[in-house]
Protein backbone atom coordinates (compact mmCIF):
# COMPACT_ATOMS: atom_id res chain seq x y z
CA UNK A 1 9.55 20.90 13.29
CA UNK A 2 6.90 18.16 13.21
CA UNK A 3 3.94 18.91 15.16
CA UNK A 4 4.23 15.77 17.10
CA UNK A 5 8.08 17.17 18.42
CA UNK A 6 6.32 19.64 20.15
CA UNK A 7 5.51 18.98 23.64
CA UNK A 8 5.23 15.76 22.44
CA UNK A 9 3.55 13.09 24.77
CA UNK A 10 4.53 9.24 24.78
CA UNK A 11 1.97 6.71 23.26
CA UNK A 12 1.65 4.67 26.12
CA UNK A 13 -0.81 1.00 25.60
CA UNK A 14 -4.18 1.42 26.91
CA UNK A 15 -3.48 5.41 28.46
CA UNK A 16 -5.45 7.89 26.82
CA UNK A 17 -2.75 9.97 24.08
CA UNK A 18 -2.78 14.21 24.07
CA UNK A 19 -2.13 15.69 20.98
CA UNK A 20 0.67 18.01 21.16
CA UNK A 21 -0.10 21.47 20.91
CA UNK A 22 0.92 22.76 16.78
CA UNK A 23 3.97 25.12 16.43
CA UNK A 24 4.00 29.35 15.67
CA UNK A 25 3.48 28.43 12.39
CA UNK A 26 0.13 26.22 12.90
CA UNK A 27 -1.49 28.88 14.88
CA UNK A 28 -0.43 31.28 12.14
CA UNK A 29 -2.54 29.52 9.70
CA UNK A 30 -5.34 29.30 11.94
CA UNK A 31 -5.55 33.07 11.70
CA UNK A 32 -5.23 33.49 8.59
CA UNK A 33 -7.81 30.52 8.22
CA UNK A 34 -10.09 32.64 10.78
CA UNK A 35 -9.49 36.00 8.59
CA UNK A 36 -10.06 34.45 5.36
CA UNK A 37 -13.61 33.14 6.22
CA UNK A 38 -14.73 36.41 8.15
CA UNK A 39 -14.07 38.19 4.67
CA UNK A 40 -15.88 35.44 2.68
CA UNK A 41 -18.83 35.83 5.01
CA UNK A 42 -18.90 39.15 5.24
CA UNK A 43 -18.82 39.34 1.54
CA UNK A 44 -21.51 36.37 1.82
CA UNK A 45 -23.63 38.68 3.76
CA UNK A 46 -23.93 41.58 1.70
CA UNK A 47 -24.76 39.30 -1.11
CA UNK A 48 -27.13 37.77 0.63
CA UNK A 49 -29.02 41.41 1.99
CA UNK A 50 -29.17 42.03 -1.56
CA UNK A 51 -31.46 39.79 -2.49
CA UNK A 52 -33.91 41.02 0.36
CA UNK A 53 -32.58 37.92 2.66
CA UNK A 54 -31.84 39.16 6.24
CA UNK A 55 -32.13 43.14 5.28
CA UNK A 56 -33.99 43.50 8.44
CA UNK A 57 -31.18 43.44 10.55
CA UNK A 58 -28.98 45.75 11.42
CA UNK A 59 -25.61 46.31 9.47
CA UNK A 60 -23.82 46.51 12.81
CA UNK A 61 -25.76 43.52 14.12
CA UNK A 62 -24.35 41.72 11.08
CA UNK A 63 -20.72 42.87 11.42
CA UNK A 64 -20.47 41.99 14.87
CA UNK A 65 -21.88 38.14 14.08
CA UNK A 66 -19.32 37.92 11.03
CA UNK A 67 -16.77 38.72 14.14
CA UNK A 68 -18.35 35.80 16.52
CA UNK A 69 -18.83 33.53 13.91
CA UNK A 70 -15.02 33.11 12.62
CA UNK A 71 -12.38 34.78 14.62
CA UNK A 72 -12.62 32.47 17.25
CA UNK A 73 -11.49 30.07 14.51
CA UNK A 74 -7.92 31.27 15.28
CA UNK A 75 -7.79 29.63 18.51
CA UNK A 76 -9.68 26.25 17.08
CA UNK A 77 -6.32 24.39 17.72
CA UNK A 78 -5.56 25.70 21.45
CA UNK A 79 -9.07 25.67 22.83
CA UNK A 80 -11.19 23.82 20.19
CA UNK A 81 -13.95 23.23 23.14
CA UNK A 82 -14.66 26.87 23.77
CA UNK A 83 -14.70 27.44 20.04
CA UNK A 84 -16.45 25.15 19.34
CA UNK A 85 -19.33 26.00 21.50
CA UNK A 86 -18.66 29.99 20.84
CA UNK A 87 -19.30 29.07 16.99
CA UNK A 88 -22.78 26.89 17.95
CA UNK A 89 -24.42 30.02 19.92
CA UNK A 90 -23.31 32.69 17.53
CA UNK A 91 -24.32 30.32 14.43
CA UNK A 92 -28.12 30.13 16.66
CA UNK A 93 -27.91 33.67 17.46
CA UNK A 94 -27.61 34.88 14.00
CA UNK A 95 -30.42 32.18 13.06
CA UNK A 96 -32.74 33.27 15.33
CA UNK A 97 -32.24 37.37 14.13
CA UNK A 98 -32.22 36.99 10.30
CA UNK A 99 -28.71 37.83 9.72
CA UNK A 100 -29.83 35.54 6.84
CA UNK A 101 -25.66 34.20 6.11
CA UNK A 102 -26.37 30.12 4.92
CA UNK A 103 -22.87 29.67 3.03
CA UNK A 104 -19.64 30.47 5.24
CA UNK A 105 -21.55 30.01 8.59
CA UNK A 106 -21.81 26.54 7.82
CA UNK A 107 -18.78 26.09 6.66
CA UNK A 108 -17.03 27.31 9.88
CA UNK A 109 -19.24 25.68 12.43
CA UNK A 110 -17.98 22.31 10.54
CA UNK A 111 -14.59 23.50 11.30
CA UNK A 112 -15.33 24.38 14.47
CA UNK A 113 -16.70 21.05 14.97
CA UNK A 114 -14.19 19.06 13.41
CA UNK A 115 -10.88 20.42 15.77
CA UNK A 116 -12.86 19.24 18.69
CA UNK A 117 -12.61 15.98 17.42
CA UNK A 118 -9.33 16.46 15.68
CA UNK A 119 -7.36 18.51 18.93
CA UNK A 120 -9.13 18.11 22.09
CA UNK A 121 -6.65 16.98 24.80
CA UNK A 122 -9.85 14.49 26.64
CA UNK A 123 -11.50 12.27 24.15
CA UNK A 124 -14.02 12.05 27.59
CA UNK A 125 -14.70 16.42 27.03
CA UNK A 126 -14.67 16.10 23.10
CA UNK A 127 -17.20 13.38 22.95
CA UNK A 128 -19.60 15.54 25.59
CA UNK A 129 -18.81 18.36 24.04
CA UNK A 130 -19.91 18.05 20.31
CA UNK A 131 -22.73 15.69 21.80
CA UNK A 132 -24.67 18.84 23.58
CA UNK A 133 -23.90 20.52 20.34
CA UNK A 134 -25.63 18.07 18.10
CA UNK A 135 -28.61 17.39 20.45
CA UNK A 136 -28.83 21.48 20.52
CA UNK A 137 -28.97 21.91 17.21
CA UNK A 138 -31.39 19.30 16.61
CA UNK A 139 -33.43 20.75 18.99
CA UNK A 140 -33.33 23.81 17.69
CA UNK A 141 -34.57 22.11 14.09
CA UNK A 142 -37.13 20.49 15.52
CA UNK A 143 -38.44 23.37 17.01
CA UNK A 144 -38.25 25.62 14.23
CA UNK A 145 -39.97 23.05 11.95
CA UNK A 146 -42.94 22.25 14.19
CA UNK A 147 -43.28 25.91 15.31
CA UNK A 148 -43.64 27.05 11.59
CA UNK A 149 -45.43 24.28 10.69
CA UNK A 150 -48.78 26.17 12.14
CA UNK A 151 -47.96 29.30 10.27
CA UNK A 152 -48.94 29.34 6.59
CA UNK A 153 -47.47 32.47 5.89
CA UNK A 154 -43.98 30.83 6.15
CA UNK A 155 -42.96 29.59 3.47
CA UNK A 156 -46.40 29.20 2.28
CA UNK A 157 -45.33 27.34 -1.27
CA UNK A 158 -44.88 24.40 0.68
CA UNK A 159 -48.25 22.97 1.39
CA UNK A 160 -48.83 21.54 4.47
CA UNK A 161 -51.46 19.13 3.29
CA UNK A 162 -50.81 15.76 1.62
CA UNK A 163 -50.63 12.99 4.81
CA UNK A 164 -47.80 11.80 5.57
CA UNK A 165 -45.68 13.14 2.55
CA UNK A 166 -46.90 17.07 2.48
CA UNK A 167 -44.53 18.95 0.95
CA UNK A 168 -43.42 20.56 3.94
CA UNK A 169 -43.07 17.57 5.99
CA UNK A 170 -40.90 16.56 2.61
CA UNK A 171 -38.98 19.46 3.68
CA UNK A 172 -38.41 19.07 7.38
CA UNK A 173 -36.78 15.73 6.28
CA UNK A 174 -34.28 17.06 3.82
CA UNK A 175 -33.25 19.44 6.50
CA UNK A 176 -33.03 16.74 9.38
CA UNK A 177 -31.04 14.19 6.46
CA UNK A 178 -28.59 17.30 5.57
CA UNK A 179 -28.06 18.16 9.37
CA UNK A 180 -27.10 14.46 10.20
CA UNK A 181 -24.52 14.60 6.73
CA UNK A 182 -23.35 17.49 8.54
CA UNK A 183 -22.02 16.85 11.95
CA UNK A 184 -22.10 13.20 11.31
CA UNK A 185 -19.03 14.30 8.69
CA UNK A 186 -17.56 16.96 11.22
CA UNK A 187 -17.11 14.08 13.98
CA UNK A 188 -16.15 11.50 12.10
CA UNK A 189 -13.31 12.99 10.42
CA UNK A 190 -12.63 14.96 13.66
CA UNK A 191 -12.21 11.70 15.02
CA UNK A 192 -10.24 10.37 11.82
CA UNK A 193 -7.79 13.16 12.06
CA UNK A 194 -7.17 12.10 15.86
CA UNK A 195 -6.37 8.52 15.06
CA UNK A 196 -4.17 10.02 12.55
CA UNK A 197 -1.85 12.35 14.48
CA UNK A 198 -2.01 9.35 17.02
CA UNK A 199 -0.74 6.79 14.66
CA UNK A 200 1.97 9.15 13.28
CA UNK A 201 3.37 9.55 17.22
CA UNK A 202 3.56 6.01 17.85
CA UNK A 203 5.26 5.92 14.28
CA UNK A 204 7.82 8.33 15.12
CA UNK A 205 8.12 6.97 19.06
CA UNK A 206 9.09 3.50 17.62
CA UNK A 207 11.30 4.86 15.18
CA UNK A 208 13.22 6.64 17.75
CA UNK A 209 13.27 3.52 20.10
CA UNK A 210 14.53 1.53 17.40
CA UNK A 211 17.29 4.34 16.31
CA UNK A 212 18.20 4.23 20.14
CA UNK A 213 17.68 0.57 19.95
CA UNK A 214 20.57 0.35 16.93
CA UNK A 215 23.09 3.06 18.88
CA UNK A 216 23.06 0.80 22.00
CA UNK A 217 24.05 -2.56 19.93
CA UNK A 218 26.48 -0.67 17.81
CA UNK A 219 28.02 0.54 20.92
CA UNK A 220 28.25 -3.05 22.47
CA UNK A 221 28.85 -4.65 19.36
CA UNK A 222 32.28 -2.07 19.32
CA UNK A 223 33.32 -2.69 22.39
CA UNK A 224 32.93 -6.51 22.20
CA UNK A 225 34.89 -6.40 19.06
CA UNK A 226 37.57 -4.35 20.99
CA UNK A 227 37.31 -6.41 23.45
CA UNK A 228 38.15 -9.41 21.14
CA UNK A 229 41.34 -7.40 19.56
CA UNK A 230 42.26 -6.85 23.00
CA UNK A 231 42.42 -10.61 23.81
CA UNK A 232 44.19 -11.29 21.25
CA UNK A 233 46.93 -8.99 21.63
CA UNK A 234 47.03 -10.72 25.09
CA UNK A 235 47.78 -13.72 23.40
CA UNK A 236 50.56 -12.44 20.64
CA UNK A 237 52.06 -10.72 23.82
CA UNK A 238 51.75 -13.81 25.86
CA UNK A 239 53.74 -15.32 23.17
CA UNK A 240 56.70 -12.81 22.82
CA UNK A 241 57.15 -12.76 26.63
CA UNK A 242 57.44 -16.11 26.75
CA UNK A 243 60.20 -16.18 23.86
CA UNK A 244 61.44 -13.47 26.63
CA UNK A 245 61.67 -16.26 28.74
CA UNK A 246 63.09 -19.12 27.25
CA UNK A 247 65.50 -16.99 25.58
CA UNK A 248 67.05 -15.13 28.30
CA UNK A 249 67.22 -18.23 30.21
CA UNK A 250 69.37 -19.77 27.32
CA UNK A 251 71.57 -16.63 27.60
CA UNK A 252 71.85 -16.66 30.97
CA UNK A 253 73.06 -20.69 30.48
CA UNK A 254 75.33 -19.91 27.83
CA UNK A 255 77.04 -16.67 28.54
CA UNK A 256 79.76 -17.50 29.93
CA UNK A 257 80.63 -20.70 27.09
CA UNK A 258 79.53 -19.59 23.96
CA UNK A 259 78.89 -15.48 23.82
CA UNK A 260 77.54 -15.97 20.45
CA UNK A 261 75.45 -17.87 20.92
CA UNK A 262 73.95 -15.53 24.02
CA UNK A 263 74.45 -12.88 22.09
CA UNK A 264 71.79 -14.31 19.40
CA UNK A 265 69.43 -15.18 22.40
CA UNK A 266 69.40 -11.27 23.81
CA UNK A 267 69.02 -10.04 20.07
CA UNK A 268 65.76 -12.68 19.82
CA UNK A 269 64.68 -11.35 23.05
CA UNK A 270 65.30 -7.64 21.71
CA UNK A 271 62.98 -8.34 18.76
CA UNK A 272 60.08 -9.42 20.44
CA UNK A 273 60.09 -7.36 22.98
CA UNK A 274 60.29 -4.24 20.69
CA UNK A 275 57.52 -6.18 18.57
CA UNK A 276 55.33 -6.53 21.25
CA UNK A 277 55.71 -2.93 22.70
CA UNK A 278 54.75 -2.09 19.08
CA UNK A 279 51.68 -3.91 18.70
CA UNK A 280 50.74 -3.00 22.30
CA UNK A 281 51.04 0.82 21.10
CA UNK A 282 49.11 -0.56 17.75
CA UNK A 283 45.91 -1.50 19.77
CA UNK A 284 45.78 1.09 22.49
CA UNK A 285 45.36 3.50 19.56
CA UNK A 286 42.35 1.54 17.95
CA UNK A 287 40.70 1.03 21.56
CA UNK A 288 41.14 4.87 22.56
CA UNK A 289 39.54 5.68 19.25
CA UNK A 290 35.91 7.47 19.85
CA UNK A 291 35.15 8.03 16.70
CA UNK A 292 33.35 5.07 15.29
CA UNK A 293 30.54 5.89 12.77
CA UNK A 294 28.89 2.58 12.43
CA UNK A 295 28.22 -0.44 14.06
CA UNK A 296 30.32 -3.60 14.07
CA UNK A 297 29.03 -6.61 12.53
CA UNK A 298 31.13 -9.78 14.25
CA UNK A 299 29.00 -12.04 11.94
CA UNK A 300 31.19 -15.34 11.85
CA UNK A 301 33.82 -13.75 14.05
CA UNK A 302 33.20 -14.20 17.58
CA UNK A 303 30.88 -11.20 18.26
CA UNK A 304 27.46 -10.67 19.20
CA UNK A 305 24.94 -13.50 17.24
CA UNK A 306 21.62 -14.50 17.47
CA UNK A 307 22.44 -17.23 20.22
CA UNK A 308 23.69 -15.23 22.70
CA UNK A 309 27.12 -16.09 23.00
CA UNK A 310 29.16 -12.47 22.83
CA UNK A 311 30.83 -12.83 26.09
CA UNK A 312 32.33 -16.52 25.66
CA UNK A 313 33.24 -15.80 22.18
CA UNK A 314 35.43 -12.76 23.48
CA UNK A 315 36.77 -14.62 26.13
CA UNK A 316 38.28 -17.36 23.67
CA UNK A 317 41.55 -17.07 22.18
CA UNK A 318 42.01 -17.05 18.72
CA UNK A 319 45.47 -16.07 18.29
CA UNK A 320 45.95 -19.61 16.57
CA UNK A 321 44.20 -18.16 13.47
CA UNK A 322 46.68 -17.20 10.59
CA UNK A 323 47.82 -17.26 6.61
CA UNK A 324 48.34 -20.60 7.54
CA UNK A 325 45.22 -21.45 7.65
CA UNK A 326 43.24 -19.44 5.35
CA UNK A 327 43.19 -22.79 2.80
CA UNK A 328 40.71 -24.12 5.52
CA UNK A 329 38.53 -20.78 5.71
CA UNK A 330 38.21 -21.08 1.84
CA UNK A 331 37.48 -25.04 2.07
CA UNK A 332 35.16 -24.51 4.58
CA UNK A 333 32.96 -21.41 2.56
CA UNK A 334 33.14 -24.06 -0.37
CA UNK A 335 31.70 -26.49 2.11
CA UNK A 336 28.83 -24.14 2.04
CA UNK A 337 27.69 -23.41 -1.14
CA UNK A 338 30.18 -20.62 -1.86
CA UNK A 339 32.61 -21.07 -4.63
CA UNK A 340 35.76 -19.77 -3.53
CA UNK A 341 39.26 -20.29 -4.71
CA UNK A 342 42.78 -18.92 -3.11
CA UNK A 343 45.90 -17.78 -5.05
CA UNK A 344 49.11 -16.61 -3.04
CA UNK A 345 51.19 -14.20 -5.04
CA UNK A 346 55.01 -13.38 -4.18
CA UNK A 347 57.51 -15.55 -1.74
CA UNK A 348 55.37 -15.62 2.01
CA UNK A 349 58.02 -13.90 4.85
CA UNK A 350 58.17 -13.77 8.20
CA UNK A 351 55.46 -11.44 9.68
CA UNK A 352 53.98 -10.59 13.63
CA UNK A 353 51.13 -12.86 15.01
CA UNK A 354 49.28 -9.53 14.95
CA UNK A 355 49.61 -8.81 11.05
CA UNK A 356 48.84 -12.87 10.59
CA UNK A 357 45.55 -12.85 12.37
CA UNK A 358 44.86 -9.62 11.20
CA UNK A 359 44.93 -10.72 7.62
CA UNK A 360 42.98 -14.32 8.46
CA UNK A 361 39.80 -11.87 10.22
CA UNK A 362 39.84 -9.91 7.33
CA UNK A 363 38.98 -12.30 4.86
CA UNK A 364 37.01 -14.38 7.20
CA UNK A 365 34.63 -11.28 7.88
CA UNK A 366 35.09 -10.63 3.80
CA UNK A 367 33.82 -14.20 2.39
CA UNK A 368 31.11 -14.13 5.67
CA UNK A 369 29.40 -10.74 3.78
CA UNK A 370 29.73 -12.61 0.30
CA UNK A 371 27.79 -15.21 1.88
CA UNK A 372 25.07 -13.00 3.34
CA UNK A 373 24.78 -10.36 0.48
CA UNK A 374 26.11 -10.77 -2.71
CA UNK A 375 23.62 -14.00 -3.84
CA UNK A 376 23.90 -17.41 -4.59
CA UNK A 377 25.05 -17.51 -7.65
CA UNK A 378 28.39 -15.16 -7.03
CA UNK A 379 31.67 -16.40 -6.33
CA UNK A 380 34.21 -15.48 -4.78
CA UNK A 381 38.34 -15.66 -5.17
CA UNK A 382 41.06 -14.48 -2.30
CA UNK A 383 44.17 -13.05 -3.39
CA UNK A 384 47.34 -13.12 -1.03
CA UNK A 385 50.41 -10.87 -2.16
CA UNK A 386 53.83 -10.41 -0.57
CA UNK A 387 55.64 -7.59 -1.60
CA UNK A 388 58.76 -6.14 0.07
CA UNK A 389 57.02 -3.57 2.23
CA UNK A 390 53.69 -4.97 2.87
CA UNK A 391 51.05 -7.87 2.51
CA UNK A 392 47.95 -7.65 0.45
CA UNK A 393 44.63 -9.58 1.26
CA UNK A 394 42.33 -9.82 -1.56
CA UNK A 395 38.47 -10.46 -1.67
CA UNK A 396 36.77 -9.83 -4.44
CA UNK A 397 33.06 -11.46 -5.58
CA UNK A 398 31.37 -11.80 -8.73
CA UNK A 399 27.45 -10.76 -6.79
CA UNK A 400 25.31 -8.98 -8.54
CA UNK A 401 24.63 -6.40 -5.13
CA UNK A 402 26.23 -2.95 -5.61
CA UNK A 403 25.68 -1.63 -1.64
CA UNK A 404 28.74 -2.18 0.74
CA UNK A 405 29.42 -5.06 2.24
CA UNK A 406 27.38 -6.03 4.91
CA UNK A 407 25.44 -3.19 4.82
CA UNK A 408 22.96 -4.06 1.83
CA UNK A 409 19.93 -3.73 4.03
CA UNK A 410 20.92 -2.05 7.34
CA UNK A 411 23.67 0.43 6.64
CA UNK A 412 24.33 4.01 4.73
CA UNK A 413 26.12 3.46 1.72
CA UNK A 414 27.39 6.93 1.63
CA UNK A 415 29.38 7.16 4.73
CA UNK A 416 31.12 3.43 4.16
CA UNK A 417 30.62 2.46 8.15
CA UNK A 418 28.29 -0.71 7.34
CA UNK A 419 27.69 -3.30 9.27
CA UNK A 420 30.86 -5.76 9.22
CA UNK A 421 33.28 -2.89 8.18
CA UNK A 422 34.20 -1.19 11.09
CA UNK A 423 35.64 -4.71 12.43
CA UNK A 424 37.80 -4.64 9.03
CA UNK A 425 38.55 -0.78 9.97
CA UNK A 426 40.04 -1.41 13.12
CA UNK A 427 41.66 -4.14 12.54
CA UNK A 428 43.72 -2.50 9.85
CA UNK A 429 44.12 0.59 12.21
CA UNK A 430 45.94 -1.64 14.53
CA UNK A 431 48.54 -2.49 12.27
CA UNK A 432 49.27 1.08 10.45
CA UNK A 433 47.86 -0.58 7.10
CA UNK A 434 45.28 0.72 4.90
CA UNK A 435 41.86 -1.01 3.35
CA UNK A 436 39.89 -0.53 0.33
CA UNK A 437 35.52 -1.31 0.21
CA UNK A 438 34.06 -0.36 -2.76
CA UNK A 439 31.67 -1.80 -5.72
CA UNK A 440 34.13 -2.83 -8.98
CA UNK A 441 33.06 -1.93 -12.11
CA UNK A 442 32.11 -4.92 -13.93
CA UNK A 443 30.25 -5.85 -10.88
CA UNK A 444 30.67 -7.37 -8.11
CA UNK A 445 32.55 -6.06 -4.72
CA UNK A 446 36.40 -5.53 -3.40
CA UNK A 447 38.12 -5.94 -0.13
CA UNK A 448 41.48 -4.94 -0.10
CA UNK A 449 43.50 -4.86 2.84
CA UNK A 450 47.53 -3.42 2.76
CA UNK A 451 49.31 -4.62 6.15
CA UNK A 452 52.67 -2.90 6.55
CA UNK A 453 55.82 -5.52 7.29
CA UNK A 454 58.19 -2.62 7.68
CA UNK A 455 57.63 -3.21 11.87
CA UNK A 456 58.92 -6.91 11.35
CA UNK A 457 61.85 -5.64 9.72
CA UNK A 458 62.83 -3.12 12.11
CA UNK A 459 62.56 -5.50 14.84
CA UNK A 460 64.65 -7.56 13.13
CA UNK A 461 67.51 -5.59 11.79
């Protein structure tokens, strides 16, 4: 798990950010970080007695600051403070007996240094903290150089005469340049490392807002498309009961002169009330359906846009939308810079207000994702079939894109719920028929929608 999962503290404008503490495995590598540079100083240190440097000493002495110097290394990430400051007096101590250790010393009092600035949880504590260090050590520098300045015996190759420039003085300033290289580079990329971990968390806190961000609108955008379905099965079912009506009050007016013809009125009557029951049945399915896997895109449809207007457009009826008119859909996506052109296949039959305005939304939302994704040089052609058991609506494009439709820079190609398919989904759902989204071969894209008619003919047998 990322480090910044863990205990992880909201990036908050202006508040001061805590680094989350690392995982098992972080700390893990801290000791084996700690246990790695004990060995290489204690294998530093026996080099180094064996040149005569720091023989003086005792071995114990030595083994005991190898311990003090980097085992507190393993905690550098929970208590980089005390560590820290641990590693400064050891580092002094050893300086000021001769353990004579110049190599792996250093090199873990710089990272010592460094997770102050990289993991303390008060920016307030880590600057104070590796400030008394740095003003220490100085001190201690300065100290050492102007208190063996006097003695000649020290270091006597290094003459102390010359003005300004001696040799020694020469000296003094190569150690006080090296020192400032030294934890000048330990707090700065301390520091560095902060701004780092602190950039990734408000990476990963946006990206999480905006994933939430995306759940919430594809929930409302599937409920306002549901919503929409629902109003206009009000409307088909406003219509049959109506027919109800008018028909049974014919029947009523005629049953007792002409039985055939009230006969014919009650069978009318039986037809669309048994249609209407099943497109009633048709919907509730869709709307009890839980298991959406993308979000709707209502584009040209009604649904949510950029204006605001979600809740009027579900409130208006649209049940007046059909076959009939799908020449003006395709006249109007001309009118736009889309070349479009419609071809009707088979002899057109009777079919329920549901299947018509099912078939008009799906190549409305079909020619609105040509329009948005497949360029401006495709074009695009609608196909309507009748066949005896079902009707076919066709929309294919010549674009050049081979992502799904409507989901060429926002959705997952892989599980097929892009944006503006789920509406086509549902729709189809609603009406027992089947649909097809998929690149074609010689490029380009498909819609294919198969709406049953066998509920039409039962209704009507």
């Amino acid at each position: 798990m990322p480090e910044s999962l863990i205990n992880a503290q909201p990036v908050a404008p202006g508040a001061e950010w805590v680094r989350p503490r690392p995982d098992r495995r972080g700390y893990r590598n801290d000791l084996v970080l700690a246990l790695v540079l004990a060995v290489g100083t204690a294998a530093s240190v026996v080099l180094y007695r064996a040149t005569g440097w720091g023989e003086g000493t005792p071995w114990w002495a030595s083994a005991l600051w190898v311990v003090g110097m980097n085992l507190p290394l393993a905690a550098r990430r929970r208590w980089p403070e005390a560590v820290a400051l641990v590693a400064s007096a050891v580092f002094i101590a050893g300086g000021q007996t001769g353990v004579g250790e110049a190599l792996f010393s250093n090199i873990a009092l710089f990272v010592a240094i460094y997770s102050v600035g990289a993991w303390s949880r008060s920016r307030r504590i880590a600057t104070i903290v590796r400030a008394v260090i740095v003003v220490v050590m100085f001190g201690w520098l300065f100290w050492g150089l102007i208190f063996y300045s006097a003695m000649q015996d020290h270091l006597p190759e290094l003459s102390r005469e010359g003005g300004l420039l001696s040799p020694y003085v020469a000296y003094g300033l190569i150690n006080v340049l090296t020192n400032l290289l030294f934890f000048g580079g330990a707090w700065y990329f301390g520091d560095n490392a902060y701004r780092s971990a602190r950039a990734r968390a408000e990476l990963e806190q946006r990206t999480g807002e905006l994933a939430a961000e995306r759940e919430r609108t594809r929930t409302q955008a599937v409920a306002l498309e549901r919503l929409r379905i629902a109003r206009e099965l009000h409307d088909v079912v406003a219509h049959h009961v109506s027919v109800i009506g008018v028909q049974a009050g014919a029947a009523r007016r005629v049953l007792a002169k002409d039985p055939a013809a009230a006969a014919a009125s009650l069978s009318t009557i039986e037809s669309s009330a048994r249609e209407a029951v099943d497109e009633l049945h048709a919907l509730l399915g869709t709307l009890r359906s839980d298991d959406d896997t993308g979000p709707v895109d209502l584009g040209d449809t009604g649904g949510v846009d950029d204006r605001g207007g979600a809740g009027e457009a579900a409130a208006t009826s649209t049940s007046t939308r059909g076959l009939a008119r799908l020449d003006e859909l395709v006249a109007e996506s001309s009118d736009g810079g889309l070349s479009v052109t419609l071809s009707i296949v088979g002899e057109p039959r009777p079919i329920s207000q549901m299947v018509d305005l099912s078939a008009y939304r799906i190549a409305q939302e079909a020619l609105t994702n040509v329009r948005k994704h497949a360029g401006a040089a495709a074009t695009a052609e609608v196909r309507v079939r009748w066949t005896d058991a079902a009707l076919e609506v066709e929309v294919t494009n010549t674009g050049t894109a081979t992502t799904l439709a409507g989901n060429a820079r926002r959705g997952d190609a892989s599980t097929g719920a892009g944006l503006g398919q789920l509406g086509m989904r549902e729709r189809v759902a609603a009406v027992g028929g089947t649909l097809e989204l998929g690149p074609r071969a010689r490029g380009g894209y498909l819609v294919r929608a198969s709406l049953p008619l066998r509920r039409v003919e039962e209704v009507g047998a």
